[in-house]
Protein backbone atom coordinates (compact mmCIF):
# COMPACT_ATOMS: atom_id res chain seq x y z
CA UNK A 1 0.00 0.00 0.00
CA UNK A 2 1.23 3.58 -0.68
CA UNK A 3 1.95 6.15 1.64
CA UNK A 4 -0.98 8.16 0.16
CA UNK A 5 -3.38 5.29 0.31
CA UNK A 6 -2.69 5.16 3.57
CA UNK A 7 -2.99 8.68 4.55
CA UNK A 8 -6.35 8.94 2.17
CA UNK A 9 -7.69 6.30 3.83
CA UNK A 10 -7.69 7.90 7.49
CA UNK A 11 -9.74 10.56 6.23
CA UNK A 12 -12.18 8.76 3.81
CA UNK A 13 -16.03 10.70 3.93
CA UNK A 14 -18.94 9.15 2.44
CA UNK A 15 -21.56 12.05 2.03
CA UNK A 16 -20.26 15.17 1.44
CA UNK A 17 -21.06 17.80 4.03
CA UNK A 18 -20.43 14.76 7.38
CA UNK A 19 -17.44 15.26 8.89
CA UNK A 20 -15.24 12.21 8.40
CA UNK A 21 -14.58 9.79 11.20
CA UNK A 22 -10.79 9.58 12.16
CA UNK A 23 -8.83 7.01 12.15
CA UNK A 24 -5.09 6.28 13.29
CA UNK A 25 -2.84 6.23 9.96
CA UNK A 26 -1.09 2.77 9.29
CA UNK A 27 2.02 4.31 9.85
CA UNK A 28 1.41 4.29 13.04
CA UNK A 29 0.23 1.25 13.51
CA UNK A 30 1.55 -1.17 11.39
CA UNK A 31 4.85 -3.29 13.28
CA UNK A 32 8.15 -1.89 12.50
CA UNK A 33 7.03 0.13 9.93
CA UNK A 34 10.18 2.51 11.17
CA UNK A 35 12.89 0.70 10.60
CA UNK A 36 16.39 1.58 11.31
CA UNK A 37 19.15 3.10 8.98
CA UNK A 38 21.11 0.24 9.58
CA UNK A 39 23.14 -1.85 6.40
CA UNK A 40 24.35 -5.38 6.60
CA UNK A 41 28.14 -4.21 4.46
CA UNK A 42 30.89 -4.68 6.34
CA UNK A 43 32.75 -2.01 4.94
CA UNK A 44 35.34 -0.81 6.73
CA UNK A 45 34.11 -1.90 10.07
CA UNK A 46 36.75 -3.30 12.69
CA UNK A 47 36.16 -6.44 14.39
CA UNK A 48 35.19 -6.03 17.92
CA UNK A 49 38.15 -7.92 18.95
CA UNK A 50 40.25 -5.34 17.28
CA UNK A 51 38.85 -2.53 19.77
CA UNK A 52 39.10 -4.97 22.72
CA UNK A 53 43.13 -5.12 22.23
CA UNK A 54 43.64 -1.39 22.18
CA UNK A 55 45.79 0.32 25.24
CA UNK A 56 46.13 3.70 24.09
CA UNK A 57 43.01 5.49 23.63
CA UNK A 58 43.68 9.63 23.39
CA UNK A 59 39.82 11.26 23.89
CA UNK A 60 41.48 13.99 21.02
CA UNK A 61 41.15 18.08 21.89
CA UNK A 62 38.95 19.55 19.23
CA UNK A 63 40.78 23.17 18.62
CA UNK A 64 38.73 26.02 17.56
CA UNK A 65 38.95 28.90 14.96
CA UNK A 66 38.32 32.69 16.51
CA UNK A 67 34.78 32.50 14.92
CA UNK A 68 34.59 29.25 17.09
CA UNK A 69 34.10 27.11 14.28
CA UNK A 70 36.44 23.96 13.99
CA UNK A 71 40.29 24.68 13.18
CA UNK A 72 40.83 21.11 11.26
CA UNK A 73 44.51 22.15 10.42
CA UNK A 74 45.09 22.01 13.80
CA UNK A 75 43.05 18.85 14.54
CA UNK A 76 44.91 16.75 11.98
CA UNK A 77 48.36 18.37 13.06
CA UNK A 78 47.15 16.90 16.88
CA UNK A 79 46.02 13.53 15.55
CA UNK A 80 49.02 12.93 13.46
CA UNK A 81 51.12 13.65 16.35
CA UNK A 82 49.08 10.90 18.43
CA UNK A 83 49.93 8.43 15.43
CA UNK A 84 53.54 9.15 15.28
CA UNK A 85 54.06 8.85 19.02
CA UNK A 86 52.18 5.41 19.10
CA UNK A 87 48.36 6.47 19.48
CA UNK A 88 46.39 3.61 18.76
CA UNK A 89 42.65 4.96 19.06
CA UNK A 90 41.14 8.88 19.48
CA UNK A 91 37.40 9.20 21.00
CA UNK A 92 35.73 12.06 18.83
CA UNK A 93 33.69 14.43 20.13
CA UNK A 94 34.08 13.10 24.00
CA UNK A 95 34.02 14.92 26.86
CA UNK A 96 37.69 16.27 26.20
CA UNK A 97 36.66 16.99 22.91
CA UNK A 98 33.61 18.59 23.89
CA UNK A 99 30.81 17.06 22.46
CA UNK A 100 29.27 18.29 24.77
CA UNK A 101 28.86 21.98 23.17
CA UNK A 102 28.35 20.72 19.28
CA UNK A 103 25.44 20.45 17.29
CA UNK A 104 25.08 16.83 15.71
CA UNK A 105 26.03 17.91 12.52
CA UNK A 106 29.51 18.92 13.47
CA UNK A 107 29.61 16.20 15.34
CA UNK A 108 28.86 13.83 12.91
CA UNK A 109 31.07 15.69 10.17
CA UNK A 110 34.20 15.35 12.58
CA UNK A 111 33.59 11.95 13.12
CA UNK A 112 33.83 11.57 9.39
CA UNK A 113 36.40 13.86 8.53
CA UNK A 114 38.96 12.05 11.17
CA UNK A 115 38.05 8.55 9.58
CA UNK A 116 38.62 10.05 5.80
CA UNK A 117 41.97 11.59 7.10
CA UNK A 118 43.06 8.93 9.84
CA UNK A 119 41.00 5.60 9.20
CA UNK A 120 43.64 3.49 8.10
CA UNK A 121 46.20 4.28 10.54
CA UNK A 122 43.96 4.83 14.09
CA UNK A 123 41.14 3.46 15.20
CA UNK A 124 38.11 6.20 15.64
CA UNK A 125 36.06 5.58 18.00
CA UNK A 126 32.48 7.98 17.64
CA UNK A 127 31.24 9.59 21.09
CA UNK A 128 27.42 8.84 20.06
CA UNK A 129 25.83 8.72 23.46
CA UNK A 130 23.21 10.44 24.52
CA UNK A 131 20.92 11.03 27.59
CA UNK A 132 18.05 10.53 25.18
CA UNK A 133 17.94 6.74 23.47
CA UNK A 134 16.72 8.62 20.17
CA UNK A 135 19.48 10.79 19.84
CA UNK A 136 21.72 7.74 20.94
CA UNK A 137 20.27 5.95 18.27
CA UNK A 138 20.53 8.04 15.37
CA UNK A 139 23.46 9.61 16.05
CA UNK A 140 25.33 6.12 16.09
CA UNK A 141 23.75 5.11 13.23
CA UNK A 142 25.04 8.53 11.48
CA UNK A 143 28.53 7.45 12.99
CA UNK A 144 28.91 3.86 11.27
CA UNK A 145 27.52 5.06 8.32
CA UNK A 146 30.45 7.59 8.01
CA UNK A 147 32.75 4.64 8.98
CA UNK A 148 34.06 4.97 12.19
CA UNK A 149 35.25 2.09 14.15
CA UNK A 150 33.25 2.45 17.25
CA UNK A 151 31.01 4.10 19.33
CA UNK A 152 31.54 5.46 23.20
CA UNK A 153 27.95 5.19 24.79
CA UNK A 154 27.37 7.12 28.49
CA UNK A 155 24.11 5.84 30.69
CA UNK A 156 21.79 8.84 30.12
CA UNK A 157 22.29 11.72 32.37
CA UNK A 158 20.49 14.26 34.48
CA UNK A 159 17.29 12.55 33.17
CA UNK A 160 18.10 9.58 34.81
CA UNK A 161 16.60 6.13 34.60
CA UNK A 162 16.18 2.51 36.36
CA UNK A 163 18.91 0.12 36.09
CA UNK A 164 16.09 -1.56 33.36
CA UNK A 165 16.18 1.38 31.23
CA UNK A 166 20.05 1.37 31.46
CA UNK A 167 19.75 -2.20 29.67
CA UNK A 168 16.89 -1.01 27.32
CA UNK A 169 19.05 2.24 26.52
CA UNK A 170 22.26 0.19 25.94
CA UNK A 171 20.80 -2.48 23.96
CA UNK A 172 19.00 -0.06 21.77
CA UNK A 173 22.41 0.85 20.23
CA UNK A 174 24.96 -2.47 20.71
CA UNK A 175 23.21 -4.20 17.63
CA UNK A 176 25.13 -1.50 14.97
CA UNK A 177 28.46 -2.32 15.78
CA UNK A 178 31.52 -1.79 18.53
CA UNK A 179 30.39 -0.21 21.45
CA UNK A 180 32.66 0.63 24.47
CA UNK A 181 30.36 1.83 27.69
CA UNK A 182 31.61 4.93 29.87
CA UNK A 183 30.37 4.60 33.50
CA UNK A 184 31.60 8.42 35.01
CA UNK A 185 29.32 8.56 37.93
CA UNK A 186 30.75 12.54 38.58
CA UNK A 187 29.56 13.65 35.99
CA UNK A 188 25.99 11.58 34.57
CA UNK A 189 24.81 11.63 38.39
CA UNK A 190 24.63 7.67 38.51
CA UNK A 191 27.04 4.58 38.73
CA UNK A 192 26.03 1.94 35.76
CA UNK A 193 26.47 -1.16 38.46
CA UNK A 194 28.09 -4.58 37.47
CA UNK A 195 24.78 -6.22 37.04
CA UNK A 196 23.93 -4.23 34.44
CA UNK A 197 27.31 -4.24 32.50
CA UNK A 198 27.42 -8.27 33.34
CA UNK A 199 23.62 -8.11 31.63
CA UNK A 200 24.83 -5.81 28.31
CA UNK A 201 28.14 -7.76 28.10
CA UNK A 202 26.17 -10.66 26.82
CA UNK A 203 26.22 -8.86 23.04
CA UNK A 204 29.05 -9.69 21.32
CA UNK A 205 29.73 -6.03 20.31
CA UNK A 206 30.54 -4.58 23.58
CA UNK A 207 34.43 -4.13 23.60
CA UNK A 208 34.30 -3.22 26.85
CA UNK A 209 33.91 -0.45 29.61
CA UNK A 210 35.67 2.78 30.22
CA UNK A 211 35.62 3.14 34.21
CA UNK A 212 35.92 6.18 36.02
CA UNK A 213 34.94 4.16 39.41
CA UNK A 214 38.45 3.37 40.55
CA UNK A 215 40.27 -0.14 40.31
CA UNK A 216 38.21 -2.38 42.49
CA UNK A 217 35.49 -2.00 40.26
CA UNK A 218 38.12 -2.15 37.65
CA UNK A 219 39.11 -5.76 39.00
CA UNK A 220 35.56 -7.09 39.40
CA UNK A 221 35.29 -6.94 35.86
CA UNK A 222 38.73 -7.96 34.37
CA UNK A 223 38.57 -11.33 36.81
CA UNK A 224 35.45 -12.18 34.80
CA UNK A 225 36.86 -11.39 31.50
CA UNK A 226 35.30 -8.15 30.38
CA UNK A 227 37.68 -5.50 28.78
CA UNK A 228 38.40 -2.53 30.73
CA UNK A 229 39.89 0.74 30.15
CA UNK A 230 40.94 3.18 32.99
CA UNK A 231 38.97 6.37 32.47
CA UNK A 232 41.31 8.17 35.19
CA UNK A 233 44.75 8.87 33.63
CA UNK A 234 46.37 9.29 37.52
CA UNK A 235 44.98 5.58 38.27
CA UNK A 236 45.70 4.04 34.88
CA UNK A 237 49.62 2.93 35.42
CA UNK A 238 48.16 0.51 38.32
CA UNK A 239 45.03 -0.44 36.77
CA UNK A 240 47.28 -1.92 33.86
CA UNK A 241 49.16 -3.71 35.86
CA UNK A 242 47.58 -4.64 39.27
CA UNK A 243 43.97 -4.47 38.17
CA UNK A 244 44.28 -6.41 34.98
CA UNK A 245 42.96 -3.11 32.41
CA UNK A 246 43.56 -3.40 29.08
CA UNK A 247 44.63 0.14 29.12
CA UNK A 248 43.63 3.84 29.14
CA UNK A 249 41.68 6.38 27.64
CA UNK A 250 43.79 9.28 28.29
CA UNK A 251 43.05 12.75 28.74
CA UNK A 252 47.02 13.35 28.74
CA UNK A 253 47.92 11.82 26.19
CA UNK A 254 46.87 14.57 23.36
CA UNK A 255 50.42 16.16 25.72
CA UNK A 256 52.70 13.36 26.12
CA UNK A 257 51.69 10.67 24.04
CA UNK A 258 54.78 8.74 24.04
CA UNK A 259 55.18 9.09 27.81
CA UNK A 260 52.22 7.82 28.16
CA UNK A 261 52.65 5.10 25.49
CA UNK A 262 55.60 4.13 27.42
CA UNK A 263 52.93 3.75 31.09
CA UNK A 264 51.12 1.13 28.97
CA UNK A 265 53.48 -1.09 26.87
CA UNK A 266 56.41 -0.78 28.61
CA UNK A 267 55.76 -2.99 31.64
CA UNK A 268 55.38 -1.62 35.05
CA UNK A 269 56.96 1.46 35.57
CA UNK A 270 56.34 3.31 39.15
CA UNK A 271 59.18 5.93 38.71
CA UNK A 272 57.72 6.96 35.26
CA UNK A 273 53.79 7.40 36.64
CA UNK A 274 55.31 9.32 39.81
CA UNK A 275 56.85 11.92 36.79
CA UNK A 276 53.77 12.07 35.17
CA UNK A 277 51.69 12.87 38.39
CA UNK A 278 52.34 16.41 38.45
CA UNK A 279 51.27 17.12 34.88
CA UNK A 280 48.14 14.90 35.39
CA UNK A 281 47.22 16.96 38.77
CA UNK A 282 47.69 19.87 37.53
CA UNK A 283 45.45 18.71 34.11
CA UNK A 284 42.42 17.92 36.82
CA UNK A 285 42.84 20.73 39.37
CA UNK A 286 39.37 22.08 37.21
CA UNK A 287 36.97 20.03 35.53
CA UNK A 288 38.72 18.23 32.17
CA UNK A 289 38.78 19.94 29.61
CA UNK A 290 39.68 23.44 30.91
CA UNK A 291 43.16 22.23 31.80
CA UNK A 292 43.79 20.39 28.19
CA UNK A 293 42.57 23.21 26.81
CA UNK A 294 44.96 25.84 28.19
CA UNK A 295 48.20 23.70 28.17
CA UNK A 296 47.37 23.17 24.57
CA UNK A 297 47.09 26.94 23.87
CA UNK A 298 50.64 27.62 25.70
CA UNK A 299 52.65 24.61 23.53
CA UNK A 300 51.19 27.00 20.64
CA UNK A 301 49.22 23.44 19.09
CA UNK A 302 45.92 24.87 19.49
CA UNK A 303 44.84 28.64 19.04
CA UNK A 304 43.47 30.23 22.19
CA UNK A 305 40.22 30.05 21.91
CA UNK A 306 37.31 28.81 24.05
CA UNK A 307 33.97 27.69 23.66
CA UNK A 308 32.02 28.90 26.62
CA UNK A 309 31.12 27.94 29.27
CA UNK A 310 34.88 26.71 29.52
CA UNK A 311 37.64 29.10 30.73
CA UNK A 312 41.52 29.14 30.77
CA UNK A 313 43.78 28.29 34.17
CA UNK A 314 44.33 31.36 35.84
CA UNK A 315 47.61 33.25 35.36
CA UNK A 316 49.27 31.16 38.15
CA UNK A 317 48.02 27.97 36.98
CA UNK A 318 49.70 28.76 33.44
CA UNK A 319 53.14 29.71 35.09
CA UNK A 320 52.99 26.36 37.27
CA UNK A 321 52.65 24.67 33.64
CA UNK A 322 55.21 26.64 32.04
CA UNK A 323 57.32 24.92 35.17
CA UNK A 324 55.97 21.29 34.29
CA UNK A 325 57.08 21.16 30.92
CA UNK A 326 60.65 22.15 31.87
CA UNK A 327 60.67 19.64 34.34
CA UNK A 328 59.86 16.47 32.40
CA UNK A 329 61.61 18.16 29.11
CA UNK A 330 59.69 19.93 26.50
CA UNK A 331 60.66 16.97 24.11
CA UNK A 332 58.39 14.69 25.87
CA UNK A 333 55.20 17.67 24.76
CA UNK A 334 53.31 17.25 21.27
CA UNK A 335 54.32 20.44 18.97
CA UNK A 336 57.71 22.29 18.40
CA UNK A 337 56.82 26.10 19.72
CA UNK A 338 58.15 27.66 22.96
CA UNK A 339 55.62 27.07 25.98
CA UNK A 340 54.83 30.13 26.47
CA UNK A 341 52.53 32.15 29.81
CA UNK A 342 50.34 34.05 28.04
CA UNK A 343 48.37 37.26 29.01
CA UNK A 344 44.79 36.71 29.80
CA UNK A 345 44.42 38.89 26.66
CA UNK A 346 45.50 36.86 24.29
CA UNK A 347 42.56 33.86 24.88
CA UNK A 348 39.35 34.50 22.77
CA UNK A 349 36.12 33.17 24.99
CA UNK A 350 33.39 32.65 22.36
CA UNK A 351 29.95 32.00 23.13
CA UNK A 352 27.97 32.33 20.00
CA UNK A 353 29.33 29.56 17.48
């Protein structure tokens, strides 16, 4: 039946002049008569095993023009420095990349652009989560279309939901490919509990969790053979190799990716992750990714400019950084410019983008 039989037929009047009796279009009843945007190619889709053996994630600093659109010259100069210093994976549009404050079309078109530029020599893994399962839904779908390798999927936040709708939310979304699942209680309001991830693990496309929880929970998981990354880059060097984690999704990393290469291949290394401390304090002393942000800005990698409602360091914070880098050796730091203070005049704060 056509669409406009269908629609015709909700309105259908026998005598002219009575007004018609309504009736429900088929489209709205009729069983999955919304299907999903989903194809059965392969094309270049990794395997789900190939996300599970990944140790070095970097969640990847989008820069910014001083119109607040996206500087891509930038963002490729960043990823291929990640690549060169042994990146094997970048989460798109994640917190650190701020998601967060883009519409779905950029979103979605940076996504894309970093598989086009970066596909064959990193995996990208698609930040297409969502506190609404609609928006979760179609924005993943968007995402494996374009051809990235994975998606990152938060429990819905702020709007929160039962522990049921945390399986109904994650299994709306595991069917369309590789799905890693980011449990960051601080920030969505509510811990996804084991009983839930042991319930979602059951799909064979979840690669595995990114946990902010600390390395108990970290343990719980990796004892009953689920994949876990450390989402907390000053717990990571122990959660490698005490806890059993695969490895990390970094925040520090887009800074010293080979250092922090190094913390996860190299075996265990206490003396190294006691060096690194400082710089990852100093990287959380405000909520991520103000402090990625600004130490990007002073290496002269990433222009100075802001999307509100995010902020530099203060002036002291930026000579305390300034300090950092000398001490573990400006070699060790992505880019080849002079870290430099700067002014408070000198960063652009935009909040119309």
């Amino acid at each position: 039946m056509f669409l406009s039989q269908i629609y015709s037929s909700s309105f259908r009047c026998y005598d002219a002049g009575v007004l018609p009796k309504w009736r429900s279009p088929r489209a709205a009843v009729v069983p999955n008569f919304h299907l999903p945007m989903r194809s059965n190619e392969v094309k270049n889709r990794t395997n789900v095993d190939d996300i599970k053996s990944l140790r070095l994630i970097t969640a990847i600093k989008t820069p910014y023009l001083p119109d607040g659109r996206f500087d891509l010259e930038a963002y490729d100069a960043l990823v291929h420095m990640q690549i060169e210093d042994g990146v094997e994976g970048v989460i798109v549009g994640g917190t650190t990349g701020e998601g967060q404050l883009m519409s779905w079309d950029e979103h979605i078109m940076l996504i894309g652009h970093t598989v086009n530029c970066f596909g064959s020599s990193v995996k990208v893994i698609g930040n297409t989560g969502s506190n609404s399962t609609r928006e979760a839904i179609h924005a993943t779908e968007q995402g494996f279309a374009v051809g990235m390798h994975a998606a990152l999927h938060i429990n819905p936040y702020y709007g929160k939901t039962s522990l049921e709708g945390l399986v109904s939310h994650f299994d709306s979304v595991l069917p369309m490919g590789p799905t890693i699942v980011y449990n960051v209680p601080s920030r969505t309001g509510q811990d996804i509990p084991p009983r839930v991830v042991h319930t979602v693990a059951q799909s064979t496309n979840l690669a595995g969790i990114k946990e902010c929880v600390g390395n108990d929970r970290v343990e719980q998981y990796t004892s009953n053979g689920i994949v876990v990354w450390s989402g907390n880059d000053d717990e990571c060097h122990d959660s490698r190799w005490d806890y059993g984690a695969t490895g990390v999704i970094s925040v520090t990393s887009n800074l010293v990716p080979r250092l922090m290469r190094e913390l996860m291949f190299g075996g265990k290394n206490p003396t190294l992750n006691a060096k690194l401390l400082p710089l990852i304090q100093w990287l959380f002393c405000e909520p991520n990714p103000i402090g990625v942000n600004t130490a990007l800005a002073q290496l002269g990698v990433v222009r100075p400019v802001f999307r509100l409602p995010y902020v530099p360091l203060p002036l002291a914070k930026r000579v305390e950084f300034v300090n950092i880098v000398k001490e573990l050796g400006r070699e060790n730091f992505v880019g080849e410019k002079d870290v430099r203070v700067l002014d408070d005049e000198d960063f652009v704060l935009i909040g119309r983008y």
